[in-house]
Protein backbone atom coordinates (compact mmCIF):
# COMPACT_ATOMS: atom_id res chain seq x y z
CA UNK A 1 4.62 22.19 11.48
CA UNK A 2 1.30 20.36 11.36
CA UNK A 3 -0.67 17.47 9.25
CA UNK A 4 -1.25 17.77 6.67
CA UNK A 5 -0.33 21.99 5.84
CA UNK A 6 3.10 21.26 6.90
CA UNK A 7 4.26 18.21 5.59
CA UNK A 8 2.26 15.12 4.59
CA UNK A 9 2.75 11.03 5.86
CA UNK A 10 1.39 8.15 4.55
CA UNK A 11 2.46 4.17 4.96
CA UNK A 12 2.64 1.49 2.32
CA UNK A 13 0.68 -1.31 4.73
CA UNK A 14 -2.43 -0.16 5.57
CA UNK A 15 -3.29 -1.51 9.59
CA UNK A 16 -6.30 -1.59 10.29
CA UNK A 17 -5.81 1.39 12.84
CA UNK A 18 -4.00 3.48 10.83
CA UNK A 19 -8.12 5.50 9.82
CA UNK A 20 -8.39 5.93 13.23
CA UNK A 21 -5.22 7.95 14.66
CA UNK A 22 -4.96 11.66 14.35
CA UNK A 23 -5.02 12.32 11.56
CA UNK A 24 -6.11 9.13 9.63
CA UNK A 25 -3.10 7.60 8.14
CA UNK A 26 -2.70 7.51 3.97
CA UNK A 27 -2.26 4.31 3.04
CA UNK A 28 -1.34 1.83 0.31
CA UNK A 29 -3.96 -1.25 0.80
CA UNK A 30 -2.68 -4.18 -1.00
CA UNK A 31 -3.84 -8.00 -1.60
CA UNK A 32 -1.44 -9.73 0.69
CA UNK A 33 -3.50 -12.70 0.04
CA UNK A 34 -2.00 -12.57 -3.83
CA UNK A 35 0.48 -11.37 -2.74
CA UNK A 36 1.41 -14.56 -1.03
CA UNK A 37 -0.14 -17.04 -3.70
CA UNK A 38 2.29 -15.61 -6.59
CA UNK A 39 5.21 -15.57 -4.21
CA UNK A 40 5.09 -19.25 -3.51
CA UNK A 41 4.29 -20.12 -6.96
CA UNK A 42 7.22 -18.45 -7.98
CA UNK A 43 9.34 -20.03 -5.68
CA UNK A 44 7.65 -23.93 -6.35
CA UNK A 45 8.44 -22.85 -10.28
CA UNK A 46 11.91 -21.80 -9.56
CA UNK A 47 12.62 -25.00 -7.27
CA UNK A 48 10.97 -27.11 -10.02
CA UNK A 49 13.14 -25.76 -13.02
CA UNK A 50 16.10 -25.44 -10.79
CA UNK A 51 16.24 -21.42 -11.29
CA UNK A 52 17.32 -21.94 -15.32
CA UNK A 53 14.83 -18.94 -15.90
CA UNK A 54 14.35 -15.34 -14.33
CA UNK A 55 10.92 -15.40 -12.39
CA UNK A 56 8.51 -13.98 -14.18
CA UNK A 57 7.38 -10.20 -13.55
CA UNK A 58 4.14 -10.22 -11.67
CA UNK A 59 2.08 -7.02 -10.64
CA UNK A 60 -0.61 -7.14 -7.79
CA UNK A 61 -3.34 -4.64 -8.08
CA UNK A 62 -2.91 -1.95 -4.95
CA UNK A 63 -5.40 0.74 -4.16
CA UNK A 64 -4.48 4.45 -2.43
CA UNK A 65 -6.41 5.24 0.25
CA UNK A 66 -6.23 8.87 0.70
CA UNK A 67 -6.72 10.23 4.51
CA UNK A 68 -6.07 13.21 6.06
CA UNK A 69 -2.21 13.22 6.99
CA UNK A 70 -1.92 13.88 3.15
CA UNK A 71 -3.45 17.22 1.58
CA UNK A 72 -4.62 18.15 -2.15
CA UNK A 73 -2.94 20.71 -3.94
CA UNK A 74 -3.01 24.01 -1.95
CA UNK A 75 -3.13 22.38 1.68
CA UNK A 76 -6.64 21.19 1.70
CA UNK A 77 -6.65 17.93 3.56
CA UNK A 78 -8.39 14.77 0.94
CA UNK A 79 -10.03 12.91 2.84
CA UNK A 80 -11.72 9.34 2.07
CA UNK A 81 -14.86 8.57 3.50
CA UNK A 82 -15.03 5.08 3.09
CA UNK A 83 -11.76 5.16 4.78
């Protein structure tokens, strides 16, 4: 069973090796940088109102970063060039 015919793998964190092993890695690149900055003001609100609210629901923008260990519709591997 190969990549991508066979079965397909991505990851969620995207390293900055994962466009280089065989084959390139499909990824999830996210903001960790927001990521961080709404996590901590969450947390100083929550401290700061002594948790008498539910934190609020905050989405950070991700992009997919399609590579080859994932394939289109009828096993042709997508591929990103930018990558």
């Amino acid at each position: 069973m190969g990549l991508p015919r066979g079965v397909g793998v991505g990851g969620f964190v995207d390293t900055p090796g994962g466009g280089f092993f065989p084959p390139p890695l499909t990824t999830v690149r996210q903001d960790f940088a927001a990521l961080g900055r709404n996590s901590i003001g969450v947390l100083l609100d929550q401290i700061e109102d002594g948790a008498s609210r539910p934190p609020p629901r905050i989405v950070v923008p991700a992009s997919l970063i399609v590579r080859s260990s994932t394939a289109a519709a009828g096993g042709t591997a997508a591929t990103d060039p930018s990558g």
